[in-house]
PDB file of N, CA and C in Angstrom:
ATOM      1  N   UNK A   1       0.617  -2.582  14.214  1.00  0.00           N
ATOM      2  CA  UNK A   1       0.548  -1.562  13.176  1.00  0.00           C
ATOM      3  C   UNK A   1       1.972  -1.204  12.767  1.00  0.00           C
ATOM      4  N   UNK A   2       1.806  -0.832  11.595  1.00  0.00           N
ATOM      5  CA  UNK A   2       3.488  -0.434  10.701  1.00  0.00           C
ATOM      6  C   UNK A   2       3.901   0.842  11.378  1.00  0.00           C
ATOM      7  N   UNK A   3       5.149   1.617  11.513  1.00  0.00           N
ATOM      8  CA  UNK A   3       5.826   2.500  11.929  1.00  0.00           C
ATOM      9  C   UNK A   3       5.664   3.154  10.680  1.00  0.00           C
ATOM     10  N   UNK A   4       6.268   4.446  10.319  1.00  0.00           N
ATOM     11  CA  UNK A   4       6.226   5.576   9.247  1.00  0.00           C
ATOM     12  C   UNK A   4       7.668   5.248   9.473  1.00  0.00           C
ATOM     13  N   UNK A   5       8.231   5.954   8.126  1.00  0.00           N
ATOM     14  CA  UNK A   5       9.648   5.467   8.119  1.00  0.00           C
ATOM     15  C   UNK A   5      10.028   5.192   7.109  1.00  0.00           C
ATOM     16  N   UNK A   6      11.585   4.815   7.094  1.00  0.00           N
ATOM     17  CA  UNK A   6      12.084   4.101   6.062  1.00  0.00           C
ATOM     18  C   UNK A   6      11.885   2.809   6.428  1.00  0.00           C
ATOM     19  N   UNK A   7      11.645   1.532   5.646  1.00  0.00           N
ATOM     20  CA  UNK A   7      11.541   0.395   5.300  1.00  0.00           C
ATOM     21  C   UNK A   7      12.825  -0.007   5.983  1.00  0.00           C
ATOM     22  N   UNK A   8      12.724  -1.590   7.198  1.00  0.00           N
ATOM     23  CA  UNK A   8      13.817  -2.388   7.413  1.00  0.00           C
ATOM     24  C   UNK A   8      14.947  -2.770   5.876  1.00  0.00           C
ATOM     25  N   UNK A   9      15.887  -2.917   6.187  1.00  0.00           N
ATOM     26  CA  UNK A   9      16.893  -2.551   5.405  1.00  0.00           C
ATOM     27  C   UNK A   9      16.969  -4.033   4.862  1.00  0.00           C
ATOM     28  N   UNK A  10      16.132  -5.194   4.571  1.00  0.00           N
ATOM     29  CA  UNK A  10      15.791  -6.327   3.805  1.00  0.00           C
ATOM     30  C   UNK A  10      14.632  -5.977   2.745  1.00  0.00           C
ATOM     31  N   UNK A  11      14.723  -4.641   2.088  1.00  0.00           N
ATOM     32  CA  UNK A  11      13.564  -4.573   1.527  1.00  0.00           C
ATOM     33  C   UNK A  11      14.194  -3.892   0.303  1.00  0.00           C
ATOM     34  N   UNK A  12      13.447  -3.798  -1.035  1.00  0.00           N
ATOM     35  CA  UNK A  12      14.086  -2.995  -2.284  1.00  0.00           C
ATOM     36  C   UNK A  12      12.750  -2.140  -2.447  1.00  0.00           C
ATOM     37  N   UNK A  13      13.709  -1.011  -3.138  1.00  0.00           N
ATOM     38  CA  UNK A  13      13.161   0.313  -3.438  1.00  0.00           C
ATOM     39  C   UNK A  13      12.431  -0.156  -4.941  1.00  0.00           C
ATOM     40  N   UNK A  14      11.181   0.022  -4.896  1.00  0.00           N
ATOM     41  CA  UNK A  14      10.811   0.251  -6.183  1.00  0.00           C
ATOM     42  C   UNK A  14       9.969   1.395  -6.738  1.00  0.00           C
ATOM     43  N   UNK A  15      10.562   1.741  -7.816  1.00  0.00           N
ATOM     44  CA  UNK A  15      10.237   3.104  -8.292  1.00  0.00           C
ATOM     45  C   UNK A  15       8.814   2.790  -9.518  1.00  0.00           C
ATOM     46  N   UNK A  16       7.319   3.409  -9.603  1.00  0.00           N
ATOM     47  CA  UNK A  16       6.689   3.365 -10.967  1.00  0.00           C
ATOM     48  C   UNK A  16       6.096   4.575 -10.841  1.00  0.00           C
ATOM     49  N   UNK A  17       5.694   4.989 -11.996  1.00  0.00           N
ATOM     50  CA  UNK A  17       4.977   6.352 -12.140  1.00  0.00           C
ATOM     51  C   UNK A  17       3.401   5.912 -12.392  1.00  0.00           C
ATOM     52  N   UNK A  18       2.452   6.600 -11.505  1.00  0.00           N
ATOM     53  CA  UNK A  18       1.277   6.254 -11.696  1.00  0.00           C
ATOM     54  C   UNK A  18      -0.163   7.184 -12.241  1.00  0.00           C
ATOM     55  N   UNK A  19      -0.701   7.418 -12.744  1.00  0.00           N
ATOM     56  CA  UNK A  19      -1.759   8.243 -13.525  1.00  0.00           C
ATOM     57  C   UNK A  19      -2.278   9.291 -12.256  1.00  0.00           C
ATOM     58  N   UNK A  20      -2.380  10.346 -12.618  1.00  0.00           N
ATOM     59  CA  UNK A  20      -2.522  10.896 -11.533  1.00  0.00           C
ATOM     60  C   UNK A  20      -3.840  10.650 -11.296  1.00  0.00           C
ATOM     61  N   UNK A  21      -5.087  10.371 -11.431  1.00  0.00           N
ATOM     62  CA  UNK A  21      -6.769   9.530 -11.307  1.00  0.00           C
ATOM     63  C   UNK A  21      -6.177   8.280 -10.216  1.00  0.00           C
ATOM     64  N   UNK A  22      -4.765   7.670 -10.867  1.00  0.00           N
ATOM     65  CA  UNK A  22      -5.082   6.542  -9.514  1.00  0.00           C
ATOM     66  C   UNK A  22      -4.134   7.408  -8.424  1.00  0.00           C
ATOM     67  N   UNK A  23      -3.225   8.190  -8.133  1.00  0.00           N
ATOM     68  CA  UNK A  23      -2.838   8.699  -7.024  1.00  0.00           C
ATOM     69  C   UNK A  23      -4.096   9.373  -6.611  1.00  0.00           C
ATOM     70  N   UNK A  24      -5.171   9.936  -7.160  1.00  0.00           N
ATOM     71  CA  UNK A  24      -5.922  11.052  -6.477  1.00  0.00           C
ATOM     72  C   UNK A  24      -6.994   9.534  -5.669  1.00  0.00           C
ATOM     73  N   UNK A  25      -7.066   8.887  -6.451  1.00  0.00           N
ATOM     74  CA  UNK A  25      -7.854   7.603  -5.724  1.00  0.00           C
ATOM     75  C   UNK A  25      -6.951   6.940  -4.191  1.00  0.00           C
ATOM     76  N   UNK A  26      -5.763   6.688  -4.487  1.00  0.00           N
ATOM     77  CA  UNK A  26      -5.061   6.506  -3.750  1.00  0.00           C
ATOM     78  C   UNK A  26      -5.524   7.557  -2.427  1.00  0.00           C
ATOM     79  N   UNK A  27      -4.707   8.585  -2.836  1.00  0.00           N
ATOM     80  CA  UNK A  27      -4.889  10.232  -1.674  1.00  0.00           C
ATOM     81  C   UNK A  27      -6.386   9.264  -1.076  1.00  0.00           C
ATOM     82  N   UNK A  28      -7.580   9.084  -1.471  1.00  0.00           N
ATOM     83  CA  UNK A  28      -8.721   9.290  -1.024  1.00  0.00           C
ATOM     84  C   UNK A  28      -8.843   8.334  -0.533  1.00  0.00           C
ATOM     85  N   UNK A  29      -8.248   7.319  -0.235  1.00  0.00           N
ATOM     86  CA  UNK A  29      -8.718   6.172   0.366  1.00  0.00           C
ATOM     87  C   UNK A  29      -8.220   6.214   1.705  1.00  0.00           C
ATOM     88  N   UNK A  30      -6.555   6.507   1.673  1.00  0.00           N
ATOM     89  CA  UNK A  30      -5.754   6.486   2.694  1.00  0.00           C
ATOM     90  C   UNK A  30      -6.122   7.807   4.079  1.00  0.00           C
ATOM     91  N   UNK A  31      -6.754   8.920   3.484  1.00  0.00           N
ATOM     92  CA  UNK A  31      -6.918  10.011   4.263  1.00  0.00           C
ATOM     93  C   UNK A  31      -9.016   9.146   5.051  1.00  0.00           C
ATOM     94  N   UNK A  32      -9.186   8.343   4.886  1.00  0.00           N
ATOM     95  CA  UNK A  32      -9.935   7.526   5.241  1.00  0.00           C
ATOM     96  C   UNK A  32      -9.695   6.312   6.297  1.00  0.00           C
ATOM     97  N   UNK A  33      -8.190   6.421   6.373  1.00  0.00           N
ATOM     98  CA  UNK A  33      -7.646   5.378   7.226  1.00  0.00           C
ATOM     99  C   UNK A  33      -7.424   6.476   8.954  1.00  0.00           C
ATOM    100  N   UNK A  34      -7.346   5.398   9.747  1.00  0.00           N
ATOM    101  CA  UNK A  34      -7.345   6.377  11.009  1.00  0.00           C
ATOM    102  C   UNK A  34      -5.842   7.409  11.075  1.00  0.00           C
ATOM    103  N   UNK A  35      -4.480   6.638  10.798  1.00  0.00           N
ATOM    104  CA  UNK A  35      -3.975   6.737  11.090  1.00  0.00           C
ATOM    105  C   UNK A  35      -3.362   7.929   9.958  1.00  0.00           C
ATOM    106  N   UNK A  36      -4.098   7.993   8.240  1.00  0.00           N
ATOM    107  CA  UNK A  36      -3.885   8.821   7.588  1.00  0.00           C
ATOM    108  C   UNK A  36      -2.132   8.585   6.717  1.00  0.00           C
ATOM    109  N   UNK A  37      -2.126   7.304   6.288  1.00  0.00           N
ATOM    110  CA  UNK A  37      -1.052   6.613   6.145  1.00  0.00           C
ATOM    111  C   UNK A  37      -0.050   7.411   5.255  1.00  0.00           C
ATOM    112  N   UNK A  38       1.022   7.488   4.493  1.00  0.00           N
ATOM    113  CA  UNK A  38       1.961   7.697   3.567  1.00  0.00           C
ATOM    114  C   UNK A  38       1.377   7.314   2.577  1.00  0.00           C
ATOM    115  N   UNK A  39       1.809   7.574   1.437  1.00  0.00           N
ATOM    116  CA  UNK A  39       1.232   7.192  -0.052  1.00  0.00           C
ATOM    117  C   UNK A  39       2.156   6.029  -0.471  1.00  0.00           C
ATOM    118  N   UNK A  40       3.360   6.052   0.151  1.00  0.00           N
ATOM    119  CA  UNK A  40       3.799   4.613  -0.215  1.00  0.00           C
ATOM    120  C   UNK A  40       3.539   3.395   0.802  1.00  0.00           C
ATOM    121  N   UNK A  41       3.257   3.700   2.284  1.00  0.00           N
ATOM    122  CA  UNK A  41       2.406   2.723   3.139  1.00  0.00           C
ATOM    123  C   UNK A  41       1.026   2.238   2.853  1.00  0.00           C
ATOM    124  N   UNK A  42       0.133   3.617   2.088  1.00  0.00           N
ATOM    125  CA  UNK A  42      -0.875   2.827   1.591  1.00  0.00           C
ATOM    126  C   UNK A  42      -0.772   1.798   0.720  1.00  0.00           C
ATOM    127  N   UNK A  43       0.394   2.125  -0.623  1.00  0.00           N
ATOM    128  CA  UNK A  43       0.291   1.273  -1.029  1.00  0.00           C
ATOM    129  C   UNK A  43       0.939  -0.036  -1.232  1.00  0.00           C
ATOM    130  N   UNK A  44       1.540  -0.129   0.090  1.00  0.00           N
ATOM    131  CA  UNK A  44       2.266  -1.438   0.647  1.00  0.00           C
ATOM    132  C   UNK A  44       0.925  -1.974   1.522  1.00  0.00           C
ATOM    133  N   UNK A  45       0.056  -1.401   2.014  1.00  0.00           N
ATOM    134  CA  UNK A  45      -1.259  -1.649   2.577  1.00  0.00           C
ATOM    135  C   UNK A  45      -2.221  -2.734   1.536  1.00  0.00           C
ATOM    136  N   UNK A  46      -2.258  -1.970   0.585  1.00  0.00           N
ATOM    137  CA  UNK A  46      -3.356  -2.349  -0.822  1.00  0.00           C
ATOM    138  C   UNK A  46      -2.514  -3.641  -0.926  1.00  0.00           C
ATOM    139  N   UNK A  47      -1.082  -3.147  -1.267  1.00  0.00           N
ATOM    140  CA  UNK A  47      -0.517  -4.772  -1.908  1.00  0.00           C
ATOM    141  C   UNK A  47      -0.483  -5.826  -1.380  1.00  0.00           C
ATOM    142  N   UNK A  48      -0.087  -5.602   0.114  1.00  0.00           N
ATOM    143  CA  UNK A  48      -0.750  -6.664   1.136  1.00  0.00           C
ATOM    144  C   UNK A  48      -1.889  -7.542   1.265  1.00  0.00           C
ATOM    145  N   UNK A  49      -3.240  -6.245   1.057  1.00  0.00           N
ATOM    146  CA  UNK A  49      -4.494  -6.783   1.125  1.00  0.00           C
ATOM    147  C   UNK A  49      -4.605  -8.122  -0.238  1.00  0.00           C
ATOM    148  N   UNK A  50      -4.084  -7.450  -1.313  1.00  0.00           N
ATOM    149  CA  UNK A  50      -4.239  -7.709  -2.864  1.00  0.00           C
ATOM    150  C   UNK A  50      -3.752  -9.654  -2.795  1.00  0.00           C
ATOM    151  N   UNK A  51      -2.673  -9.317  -1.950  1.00  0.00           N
ATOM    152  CA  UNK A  51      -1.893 -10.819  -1.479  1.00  0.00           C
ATOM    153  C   UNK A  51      -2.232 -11.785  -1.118  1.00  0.00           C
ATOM    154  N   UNK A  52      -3.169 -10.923   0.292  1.00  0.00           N
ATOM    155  CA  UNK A  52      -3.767 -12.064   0.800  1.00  0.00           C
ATOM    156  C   UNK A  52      -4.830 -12.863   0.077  1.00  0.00           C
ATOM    157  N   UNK A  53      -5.347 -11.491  -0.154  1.00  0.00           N
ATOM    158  CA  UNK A  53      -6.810 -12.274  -1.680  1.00  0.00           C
ATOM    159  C   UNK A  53      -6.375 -12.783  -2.307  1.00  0.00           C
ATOM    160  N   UNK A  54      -5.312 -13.681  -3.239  1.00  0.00           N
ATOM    161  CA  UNK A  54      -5.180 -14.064  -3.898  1.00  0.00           C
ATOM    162  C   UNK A  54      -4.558 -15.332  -3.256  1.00  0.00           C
ATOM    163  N   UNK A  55      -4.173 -15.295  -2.036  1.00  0.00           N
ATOM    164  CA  UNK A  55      -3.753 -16.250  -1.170  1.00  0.00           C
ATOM    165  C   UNK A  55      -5.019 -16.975  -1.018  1.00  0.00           C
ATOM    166  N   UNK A  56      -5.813 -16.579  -0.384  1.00  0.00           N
ATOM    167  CA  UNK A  56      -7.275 -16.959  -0.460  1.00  0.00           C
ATOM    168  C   UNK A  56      -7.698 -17.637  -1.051  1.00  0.00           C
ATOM    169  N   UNK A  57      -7.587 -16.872  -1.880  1.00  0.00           N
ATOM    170  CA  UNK A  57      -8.902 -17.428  -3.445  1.00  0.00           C
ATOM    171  C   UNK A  57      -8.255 -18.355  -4.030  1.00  0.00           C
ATOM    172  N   UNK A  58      -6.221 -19.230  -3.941  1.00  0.00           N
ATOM    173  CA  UNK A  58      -6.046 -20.113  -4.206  1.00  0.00           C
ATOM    174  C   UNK A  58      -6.213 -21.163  -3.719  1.00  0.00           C
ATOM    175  N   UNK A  59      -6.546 -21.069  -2.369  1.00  0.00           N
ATOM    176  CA  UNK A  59      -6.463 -22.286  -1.320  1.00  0.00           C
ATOM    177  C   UNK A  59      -7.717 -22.191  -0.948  1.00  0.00           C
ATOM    178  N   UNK A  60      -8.877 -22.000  -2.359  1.00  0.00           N
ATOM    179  CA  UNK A  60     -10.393 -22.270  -1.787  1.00  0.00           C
ATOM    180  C   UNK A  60     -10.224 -23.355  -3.240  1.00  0.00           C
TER     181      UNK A  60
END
């Protein structure tokens, strides 16, 4: 499992502004997780997941 934190120092900051409907979606997913993640771990979580699926779904 990931640490809370700042990000290992091989990583870039990226900044976007998002609708507040998808942060409140966001909020609701993550407070569903055990561990009750960060809003930017969730969504290093999602992007992960998003990755692998597409990792997937090329190598079918």
């Amino acid at each position: 499992m990931s640490k809370f934190g700042r990000p290992k120092t091989d990583t870039s900051a990226v900044t976007l502004r998002l609708h507040v409907d998808m942060l409140q979606a966001i909020d609701d997913i993550r407070r569903e997780e055990a561990d009750v993640p960060t809003r930017p771990e969730m969504i290093r979580r999602i992007i992960a997941d998003w990755l692998d699926q597409k990792i997937q779904d090329s190598e079918e």
